[in-house]
Protein backbone atom coordinates (compact mmCIF):
# COMPACT_ATOMS: atom_id res chain seq x y z
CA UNK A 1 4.03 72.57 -55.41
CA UNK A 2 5.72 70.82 -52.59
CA UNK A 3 3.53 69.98 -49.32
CA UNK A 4 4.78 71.71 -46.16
CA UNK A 5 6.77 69.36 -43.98
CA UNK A 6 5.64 67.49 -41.28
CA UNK A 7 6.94 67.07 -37.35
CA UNK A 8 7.82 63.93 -35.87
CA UNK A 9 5.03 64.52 -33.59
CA UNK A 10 2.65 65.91 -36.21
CA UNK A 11 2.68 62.68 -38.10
CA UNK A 12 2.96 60.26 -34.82
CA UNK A 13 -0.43 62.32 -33.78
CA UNK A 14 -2.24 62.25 -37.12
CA UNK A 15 -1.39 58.49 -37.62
CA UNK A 16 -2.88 57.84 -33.89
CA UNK A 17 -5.81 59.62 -34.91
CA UNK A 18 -6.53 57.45 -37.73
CA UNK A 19 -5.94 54.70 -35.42
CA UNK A 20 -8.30 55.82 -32.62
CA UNK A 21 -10.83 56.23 -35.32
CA UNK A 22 -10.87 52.53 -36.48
CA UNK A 23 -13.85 50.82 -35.06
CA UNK A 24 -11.91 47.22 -35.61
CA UNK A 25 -8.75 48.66 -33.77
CA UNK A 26 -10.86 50.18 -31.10
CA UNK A 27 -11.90 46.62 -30.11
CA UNK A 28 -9.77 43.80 -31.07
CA UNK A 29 -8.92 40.62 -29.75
CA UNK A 30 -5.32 39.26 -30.51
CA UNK A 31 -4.30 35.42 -29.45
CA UNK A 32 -0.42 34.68 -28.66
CA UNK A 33 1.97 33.77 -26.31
CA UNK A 34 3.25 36.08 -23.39
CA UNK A 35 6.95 37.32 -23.49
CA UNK A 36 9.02 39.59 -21.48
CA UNK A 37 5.93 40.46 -18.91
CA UNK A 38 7.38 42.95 -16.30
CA UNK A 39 5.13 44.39 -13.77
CA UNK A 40 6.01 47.88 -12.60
CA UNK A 41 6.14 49.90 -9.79
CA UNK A 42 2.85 51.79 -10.82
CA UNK A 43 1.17 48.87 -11.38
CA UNK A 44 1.26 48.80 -15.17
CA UNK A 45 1.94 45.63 -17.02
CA UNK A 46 4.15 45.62 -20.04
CA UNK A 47 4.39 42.58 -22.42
CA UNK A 48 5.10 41.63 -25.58
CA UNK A 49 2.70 39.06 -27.71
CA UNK A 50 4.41 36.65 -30.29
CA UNK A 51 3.71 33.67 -32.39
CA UNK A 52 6.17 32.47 -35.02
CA UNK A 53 6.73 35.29 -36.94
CA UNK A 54 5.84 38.68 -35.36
CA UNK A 55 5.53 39.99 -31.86
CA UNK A 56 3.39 43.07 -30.39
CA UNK A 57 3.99 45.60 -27.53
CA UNK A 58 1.41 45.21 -25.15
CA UNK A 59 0.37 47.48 -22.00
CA UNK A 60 -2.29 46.75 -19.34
CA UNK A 61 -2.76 49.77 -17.22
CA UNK A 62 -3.37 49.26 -13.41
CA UNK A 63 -6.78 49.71 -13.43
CA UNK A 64 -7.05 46.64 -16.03
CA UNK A 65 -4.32 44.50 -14.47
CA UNK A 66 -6.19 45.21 -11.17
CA UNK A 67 -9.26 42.97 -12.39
CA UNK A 68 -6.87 40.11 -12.99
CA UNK A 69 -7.73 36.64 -11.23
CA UNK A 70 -4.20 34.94 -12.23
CA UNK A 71 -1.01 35.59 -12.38
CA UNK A 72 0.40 35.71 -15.95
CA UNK A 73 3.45 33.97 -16.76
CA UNK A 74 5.64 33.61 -20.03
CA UNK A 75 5.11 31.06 -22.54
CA UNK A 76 1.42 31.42 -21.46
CA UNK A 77 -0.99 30.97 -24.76
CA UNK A 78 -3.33 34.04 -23.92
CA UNK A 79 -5.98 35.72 -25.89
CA UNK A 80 -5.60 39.65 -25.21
CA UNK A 81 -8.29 42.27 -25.49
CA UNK A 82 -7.75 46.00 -25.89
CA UNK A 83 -7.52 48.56 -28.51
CA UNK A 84 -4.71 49.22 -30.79
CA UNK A 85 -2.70 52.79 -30.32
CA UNK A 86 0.27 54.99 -31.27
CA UNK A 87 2.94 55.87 -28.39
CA UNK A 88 3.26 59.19 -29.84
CA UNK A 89 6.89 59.32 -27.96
CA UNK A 90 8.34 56.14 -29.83
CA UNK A 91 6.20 56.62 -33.16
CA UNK A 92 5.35 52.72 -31.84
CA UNK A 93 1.96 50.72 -32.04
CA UNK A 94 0.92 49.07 -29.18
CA UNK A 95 -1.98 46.99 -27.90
CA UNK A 96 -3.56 48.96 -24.87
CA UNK A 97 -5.36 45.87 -23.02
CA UNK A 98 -8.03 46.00 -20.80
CA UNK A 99 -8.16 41.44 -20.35
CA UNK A 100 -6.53 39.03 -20.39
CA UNK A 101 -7.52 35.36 -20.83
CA UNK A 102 -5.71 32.15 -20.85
CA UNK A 103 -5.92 29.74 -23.77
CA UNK A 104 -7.84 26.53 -23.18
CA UNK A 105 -8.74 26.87 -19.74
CA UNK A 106 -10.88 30.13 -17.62
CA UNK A 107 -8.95 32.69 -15.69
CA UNK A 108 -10.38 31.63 -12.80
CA UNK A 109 -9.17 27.62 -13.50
CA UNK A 110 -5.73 29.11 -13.88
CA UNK A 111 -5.47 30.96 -10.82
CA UNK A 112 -7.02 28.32 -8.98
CA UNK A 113 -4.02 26.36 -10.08
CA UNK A 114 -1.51 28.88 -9.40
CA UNK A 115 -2.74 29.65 -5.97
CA UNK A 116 -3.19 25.48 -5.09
CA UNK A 117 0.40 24.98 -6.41
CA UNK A 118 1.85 27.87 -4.31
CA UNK A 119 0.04 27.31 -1.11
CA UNK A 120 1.01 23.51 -1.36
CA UNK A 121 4.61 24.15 -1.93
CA UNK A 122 4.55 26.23 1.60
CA UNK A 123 2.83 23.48 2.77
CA UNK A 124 -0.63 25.16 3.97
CA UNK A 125 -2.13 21.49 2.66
CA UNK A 126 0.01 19.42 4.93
CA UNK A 127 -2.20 16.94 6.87
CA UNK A 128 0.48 16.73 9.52
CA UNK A 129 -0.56 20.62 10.30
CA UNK A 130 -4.63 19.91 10.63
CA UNK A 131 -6.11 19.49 13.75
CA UNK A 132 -8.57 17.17 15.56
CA UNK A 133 -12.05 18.05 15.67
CA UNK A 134 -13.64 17.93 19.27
CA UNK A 135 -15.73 15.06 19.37
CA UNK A 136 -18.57 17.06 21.80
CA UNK A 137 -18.15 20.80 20.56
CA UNK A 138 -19.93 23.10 23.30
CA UNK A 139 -19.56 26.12 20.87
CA UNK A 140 -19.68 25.94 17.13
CA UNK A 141 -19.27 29.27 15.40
CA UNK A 142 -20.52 29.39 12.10
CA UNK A 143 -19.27 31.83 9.59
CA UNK A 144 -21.34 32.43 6.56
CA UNK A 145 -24.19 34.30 4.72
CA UNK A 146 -27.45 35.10 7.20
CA UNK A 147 -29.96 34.86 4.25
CA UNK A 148 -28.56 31.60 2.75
CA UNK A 149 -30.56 28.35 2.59
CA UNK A 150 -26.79 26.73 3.76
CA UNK A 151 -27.11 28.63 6.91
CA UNK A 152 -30.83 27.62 8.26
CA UNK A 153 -29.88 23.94 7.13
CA UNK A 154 -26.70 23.51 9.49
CA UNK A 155 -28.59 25.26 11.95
CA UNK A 156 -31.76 22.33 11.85
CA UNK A 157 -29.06 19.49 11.44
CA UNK A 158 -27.10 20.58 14.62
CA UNK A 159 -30.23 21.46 16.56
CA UNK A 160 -31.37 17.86 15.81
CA UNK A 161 -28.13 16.02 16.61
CA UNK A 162 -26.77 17.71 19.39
CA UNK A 163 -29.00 20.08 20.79
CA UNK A 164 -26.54 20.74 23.86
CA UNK A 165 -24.30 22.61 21.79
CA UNK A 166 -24.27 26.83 21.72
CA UNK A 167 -24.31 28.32 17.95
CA UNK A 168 -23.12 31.56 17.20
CA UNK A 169 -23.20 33.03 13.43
CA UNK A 170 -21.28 35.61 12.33
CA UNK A 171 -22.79 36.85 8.93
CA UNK A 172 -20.52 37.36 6.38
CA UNK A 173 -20.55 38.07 2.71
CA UNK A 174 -19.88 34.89 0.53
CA UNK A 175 -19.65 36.50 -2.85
CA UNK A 176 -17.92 39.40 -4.50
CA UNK A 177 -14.91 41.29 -3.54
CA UNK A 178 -16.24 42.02 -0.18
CA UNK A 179 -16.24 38.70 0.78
CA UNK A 180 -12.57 37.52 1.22
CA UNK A 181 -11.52 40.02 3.83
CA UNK A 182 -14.86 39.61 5.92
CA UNK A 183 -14.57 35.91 6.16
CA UNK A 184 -11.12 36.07 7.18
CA UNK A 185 -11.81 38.49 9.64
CA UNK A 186 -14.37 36.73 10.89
CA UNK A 187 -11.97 33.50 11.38
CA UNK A 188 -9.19 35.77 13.61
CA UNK A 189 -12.18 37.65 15.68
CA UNK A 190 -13.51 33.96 16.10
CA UNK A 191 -9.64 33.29 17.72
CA UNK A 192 -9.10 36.36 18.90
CA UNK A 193 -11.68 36.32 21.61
CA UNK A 194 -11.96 32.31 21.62
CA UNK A 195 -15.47 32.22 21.09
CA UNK A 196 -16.09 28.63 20.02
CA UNK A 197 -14.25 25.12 20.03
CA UNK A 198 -15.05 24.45 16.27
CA UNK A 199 -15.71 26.66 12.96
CA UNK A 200 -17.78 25.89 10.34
CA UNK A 201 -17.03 28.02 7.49
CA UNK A 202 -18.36 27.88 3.56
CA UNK A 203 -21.57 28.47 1.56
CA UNK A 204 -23.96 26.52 -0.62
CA UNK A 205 -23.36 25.48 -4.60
CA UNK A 206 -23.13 28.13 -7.40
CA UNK A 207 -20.65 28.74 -10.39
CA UNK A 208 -17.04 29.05 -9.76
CA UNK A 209 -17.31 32.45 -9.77
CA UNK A 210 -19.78 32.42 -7.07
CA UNK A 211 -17.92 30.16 -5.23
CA UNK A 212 -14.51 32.08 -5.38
CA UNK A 213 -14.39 33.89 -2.41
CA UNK A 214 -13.22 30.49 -0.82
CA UNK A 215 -10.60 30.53 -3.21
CA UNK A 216 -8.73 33.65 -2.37
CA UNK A 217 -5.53 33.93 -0.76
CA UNK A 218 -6.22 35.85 2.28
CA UNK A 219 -9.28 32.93 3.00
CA UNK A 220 -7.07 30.18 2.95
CA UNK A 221 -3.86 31.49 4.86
CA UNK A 222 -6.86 32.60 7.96
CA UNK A 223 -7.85 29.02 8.20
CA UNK A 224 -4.34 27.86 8.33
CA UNK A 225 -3.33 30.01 10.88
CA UNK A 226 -6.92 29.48 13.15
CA UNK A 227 -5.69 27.72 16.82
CA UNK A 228 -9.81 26.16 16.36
CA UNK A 229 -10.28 23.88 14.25
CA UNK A 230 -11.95 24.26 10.96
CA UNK A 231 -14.52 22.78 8.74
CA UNK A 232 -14.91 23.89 5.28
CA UNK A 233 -18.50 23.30 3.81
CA UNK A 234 -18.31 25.46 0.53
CA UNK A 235 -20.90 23.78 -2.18
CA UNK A 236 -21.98 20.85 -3.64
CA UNK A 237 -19.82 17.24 -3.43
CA UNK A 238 -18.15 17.83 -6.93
CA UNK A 239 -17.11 21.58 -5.52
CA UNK A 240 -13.27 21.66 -4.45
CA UNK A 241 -12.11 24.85 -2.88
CA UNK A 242 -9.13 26.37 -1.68
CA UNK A 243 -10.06 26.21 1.79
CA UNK A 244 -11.48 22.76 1.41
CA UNK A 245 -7.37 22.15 0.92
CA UNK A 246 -6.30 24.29 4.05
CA UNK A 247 -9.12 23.74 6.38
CA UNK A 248 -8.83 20.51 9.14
CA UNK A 249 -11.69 18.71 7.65
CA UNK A 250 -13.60 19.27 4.33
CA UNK A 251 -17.33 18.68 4.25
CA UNK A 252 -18.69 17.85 0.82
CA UNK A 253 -21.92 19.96 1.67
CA UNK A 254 -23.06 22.74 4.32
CA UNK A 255 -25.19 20.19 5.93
CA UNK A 256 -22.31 17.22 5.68
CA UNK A 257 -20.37 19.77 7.55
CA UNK A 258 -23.22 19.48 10.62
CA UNK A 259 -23.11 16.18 10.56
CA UNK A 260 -19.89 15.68 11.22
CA UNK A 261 -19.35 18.59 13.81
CA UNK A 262 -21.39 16.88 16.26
CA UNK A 263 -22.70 13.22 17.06
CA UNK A 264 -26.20 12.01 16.80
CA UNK A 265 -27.29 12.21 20.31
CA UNK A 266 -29.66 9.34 19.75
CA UNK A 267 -26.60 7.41 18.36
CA UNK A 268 -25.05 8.34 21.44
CA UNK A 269 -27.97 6.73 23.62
CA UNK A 270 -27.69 3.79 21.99
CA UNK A 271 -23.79 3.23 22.31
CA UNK A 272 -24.43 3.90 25.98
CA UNK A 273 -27.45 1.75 26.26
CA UNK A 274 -25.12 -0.69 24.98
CA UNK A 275 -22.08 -0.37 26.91
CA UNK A 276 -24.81 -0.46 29.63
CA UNK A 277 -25.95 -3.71 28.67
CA UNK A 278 -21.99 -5.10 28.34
CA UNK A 279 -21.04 -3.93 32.01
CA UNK A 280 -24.09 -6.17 33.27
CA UNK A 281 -23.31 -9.19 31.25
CA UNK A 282 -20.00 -8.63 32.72
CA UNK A 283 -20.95 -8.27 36.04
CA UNK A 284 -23.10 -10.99 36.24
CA UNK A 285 -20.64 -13.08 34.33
CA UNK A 286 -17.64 -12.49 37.21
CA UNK A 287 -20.64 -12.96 39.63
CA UNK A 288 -21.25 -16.65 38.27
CA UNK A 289 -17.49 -17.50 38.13
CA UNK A 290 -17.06 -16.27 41.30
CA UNK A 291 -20.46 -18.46 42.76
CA UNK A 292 -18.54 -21.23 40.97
CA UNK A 293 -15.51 -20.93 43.05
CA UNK A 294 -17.45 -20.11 46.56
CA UNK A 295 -18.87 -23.49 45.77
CA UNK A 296 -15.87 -25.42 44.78
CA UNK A 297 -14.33 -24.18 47.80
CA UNK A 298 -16.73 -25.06 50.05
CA UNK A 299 -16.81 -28.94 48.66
CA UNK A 300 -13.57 -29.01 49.81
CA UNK A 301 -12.77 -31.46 52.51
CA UNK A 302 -9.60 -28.85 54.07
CA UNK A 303 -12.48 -26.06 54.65
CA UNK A 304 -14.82 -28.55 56.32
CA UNK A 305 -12.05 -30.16 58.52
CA UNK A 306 -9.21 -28.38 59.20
CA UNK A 307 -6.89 -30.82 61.02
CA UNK A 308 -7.18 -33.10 57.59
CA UNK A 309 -4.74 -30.66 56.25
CA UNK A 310 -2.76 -30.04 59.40
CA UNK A 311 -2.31 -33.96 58.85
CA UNK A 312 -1.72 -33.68 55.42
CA UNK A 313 1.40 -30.94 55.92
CA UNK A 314 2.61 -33.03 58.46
CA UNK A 315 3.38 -36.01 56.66
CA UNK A 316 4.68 -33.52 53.59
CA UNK A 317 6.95 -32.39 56.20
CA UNK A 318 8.26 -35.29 57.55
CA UNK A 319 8.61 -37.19 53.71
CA UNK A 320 10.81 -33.79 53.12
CA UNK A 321 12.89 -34.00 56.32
CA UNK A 322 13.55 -37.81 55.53
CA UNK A 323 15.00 -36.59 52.12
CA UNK A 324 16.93 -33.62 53.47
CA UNK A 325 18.44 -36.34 55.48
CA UNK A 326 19.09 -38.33 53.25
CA UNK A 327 20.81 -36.11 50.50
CA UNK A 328 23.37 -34.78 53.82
CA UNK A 329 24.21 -38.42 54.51
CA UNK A 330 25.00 -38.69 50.99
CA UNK A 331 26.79 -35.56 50.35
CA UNK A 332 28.81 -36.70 53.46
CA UNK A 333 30.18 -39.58 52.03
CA UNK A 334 31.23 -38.47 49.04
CA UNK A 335 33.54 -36.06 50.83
CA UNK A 336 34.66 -38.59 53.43
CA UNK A 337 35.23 -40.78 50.37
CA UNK A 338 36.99 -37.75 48.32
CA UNK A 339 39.10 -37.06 51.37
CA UNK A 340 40.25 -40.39 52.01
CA UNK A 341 41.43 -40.48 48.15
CA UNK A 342 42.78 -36.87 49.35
CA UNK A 343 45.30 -38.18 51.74
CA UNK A 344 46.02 -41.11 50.35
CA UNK A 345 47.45 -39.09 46.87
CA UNK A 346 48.84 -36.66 49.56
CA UNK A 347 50.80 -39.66 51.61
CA UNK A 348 52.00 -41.18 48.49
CA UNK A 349 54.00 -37.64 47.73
CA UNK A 350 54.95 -37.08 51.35
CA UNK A 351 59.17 -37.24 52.02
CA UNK A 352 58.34 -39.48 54.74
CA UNK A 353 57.09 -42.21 52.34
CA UNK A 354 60.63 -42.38 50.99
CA UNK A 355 62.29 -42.60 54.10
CA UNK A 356 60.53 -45.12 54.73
CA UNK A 357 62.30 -47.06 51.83
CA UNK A 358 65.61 -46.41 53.80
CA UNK A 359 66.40 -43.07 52.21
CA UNK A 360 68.26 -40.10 54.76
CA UNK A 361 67.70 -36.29 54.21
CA UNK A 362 71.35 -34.52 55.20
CA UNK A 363 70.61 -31.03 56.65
CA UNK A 364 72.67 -28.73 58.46
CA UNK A 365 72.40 -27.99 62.40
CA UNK A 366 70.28 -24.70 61.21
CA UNK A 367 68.14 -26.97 59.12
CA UNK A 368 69.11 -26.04 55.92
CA UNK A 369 69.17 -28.65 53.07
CA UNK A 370 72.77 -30.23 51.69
CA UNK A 371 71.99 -30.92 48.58
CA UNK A 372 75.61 -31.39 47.24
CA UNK A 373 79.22 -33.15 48.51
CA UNK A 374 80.54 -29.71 47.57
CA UNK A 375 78.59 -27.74 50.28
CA UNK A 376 80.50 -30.09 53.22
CA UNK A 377 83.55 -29.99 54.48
CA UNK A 378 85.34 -32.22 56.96
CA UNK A 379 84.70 -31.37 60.42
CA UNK A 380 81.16 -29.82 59.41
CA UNK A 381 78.39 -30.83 62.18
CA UNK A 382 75.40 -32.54 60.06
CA UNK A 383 72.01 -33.93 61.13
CA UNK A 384 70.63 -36.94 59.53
CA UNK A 385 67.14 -37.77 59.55
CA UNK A 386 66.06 -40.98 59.00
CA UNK A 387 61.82 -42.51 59.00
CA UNK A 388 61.87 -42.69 62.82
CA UNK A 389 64.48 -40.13 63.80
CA UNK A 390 67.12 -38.06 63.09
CA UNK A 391 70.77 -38.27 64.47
CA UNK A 392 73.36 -35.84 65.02
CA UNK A 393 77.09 -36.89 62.87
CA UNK A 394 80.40 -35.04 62.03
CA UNK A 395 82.11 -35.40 58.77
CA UNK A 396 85.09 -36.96 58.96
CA UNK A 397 86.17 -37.23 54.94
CA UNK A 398 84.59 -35.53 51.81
CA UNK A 399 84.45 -37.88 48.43
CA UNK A 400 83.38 -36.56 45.32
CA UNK A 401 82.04 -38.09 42.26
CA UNK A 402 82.28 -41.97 44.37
């Protein structure tokens, strides 16, 4: 007798059933590496899980993927928790996940990296962005848990160092999801209404996962974006935080963070007691130098008797008129002597020299020059100068080339 015939659905649904009723399948942990991860609208995860030879769908409903501390990538070596399921639509097993956890290394590890590479690359950690810390704070607003031990210690320490200074708390929650938002709120109201010159913001040691409120996003881009500036004090020295990056000075400890808020007002004494001390010895040292010179002035003979210098200027003056003298009469000569040469050079060229020699210069009656037998004719009117005169002629022939 043949069996009856089975839907699609009828046999997706029966082999889910056997599936749901697997204790091993109802809790099983798979190891792999992450492939095609898509992140949906809703707020689902899909993924596929692979090693070398097979591969398995994977969902993580919102509520799951909602309790994530990193952000999963592919190629990621995770190990995945769930149960194992039919999609009655596709006839298709899948793993229905409620964790995920990276290989080697905690969640929380992995998005502490993931967050510290991100912020860094938008440069939140850039030194050139942090800001001086006052050096004489009037108002120092501390942001952390009331019923901490961190709290009552900064509290002694500043009292103790720099008991001028005002201290306002604003409580907050350091731990659990509560936590983030209220400490960054705390930072803007802090700005908001400028309540305080410096903020001192963290908590004392613990776990990383007590500790991670100081790693979360919304912590870290507050601090960055604070116009006071801001100590992080979130631990013990081996404790490195997110906000340790961001904020404008890390403290290694709650009470590290006191100290350097404010000076040691003792400390402070001292320096001035000693700057004190140097403006004396400086004092009395331009006192003594200026003794010395009173009394090397008043050894001196032009203080005691005037006219002794009078005297003295006198005979500088006259030693200096008797060279100004002097150098005239000798620049005179030279340029009596350089004259002389002057006119002698200038006599030695003049036309008159070479009349001397019993040379004529021919010129017409108008003065101008003959300088050739062509430019007379006979009967032309001609002067002739001679050394000591000139005399008046007529041309009576014209000879050329003679």
């Amino acid at each position: 007798m043949d069996r009856q015939a089975l839907s699609v659905s009828e046999l997706n649904q029966y082999v889910k059933t056997l599936m749901d009723r697997d204790a091993m399948l109802s809790s099983v942990s798979v190891r792999g590496e992450l492939s095609n991860y898509k992140i949906y609208p809703s707020g689902h995860h899909y993924f596929t899980l692979k090693d070398s030879e097979s591969s398995l769908r994977c969902v993580m409903f919102r509520s799951s993927a909602a309790k994530l501390r990193f952000r999963p990538e592919n190629g990621m070596s995770v190990t995945v928790s769930g149960r194992v399921s039919v999609y009655l639509r596709d006839g298709a097993y899948q793993l229905t996940c409620t964790s995920i956890m990276p290989e080697g290394q905690g969640d929380l590890q992995v998005a502490f990296e993931q967050l510290k590479q991100k912020l860094s690359e938008e440069g939140l950690f850039d030194p050139a962005h942090k800001k001086k810390l006052p050096p004489f704070p009037g108002r120092i607003a501390i942001i952390t848990s009331s019923a901490g031990a961190a709290v009552h210690d900064m509290i002694r320490i500043l009292g103790h160092r720099w008991p001028m200074t005002k201290l306002l708390l604003l409580p907050v929650r350091v731990q659990g999801v509560e936590a983030p938002p209220e400490i960054a709120g705390a930072i803007r109201y802090a700005n908001e209404f400028q309540i305080a010159d410096l903020i001192i913001t963290g908590r004392g040691g613990g776990s990383m996962e007590d500790l991670w409120a100081f790693n979360d996003e919304r912590v870290a881009r507050a601090i960055y974006a604070s116009q006071i500036p801001v100590i992080s004090a979130v631990g013990h020295e081996p404790d490195v935080t997110i906000s340790d990056y961001v904020a404008d000075r890390r403290a290694s400890t709650p009470s590290n963070a006191a100290e350097i808020a404010v000076p040691d007002w003792r400390e402070m004494r001292e320096l001035l007691e000693g700057y004190g001390i140097r403006s004396r010895q400086a004092v009395e040292k331009e006192l003594r130098t200026l003794s010395q010179r009173l009394e090397a002035l008043q050894s001196k003979r032009v203080l005691r008797d005037p006219s002794v210098y009078l005297d003295n200027r006198r005979m500088d003056l006259d030693r200096m008129r008797d060279r100004l003298l002097s150098a005239q009469e000798r620049a005179l000569a030279n340029k009596r002597q350089r004259f002389v040469g002057l006119g002698a050079s200038l006599d030695a060229m003049s036309p008159l020299r070479v009349l001397s020699r019993g040379y004529t210069v021919t010129s017409s009656l108008s003065g101008d020059p003959v300088r050739h037998v062509a430019d007379l004719n006979p009967g032309d009117r001609v002067r002739v100068r001679f050394y000591d005169g000139a005399a008046d002629c007529r041309v009576e022939t014209v000879q050329e080339g003679v």
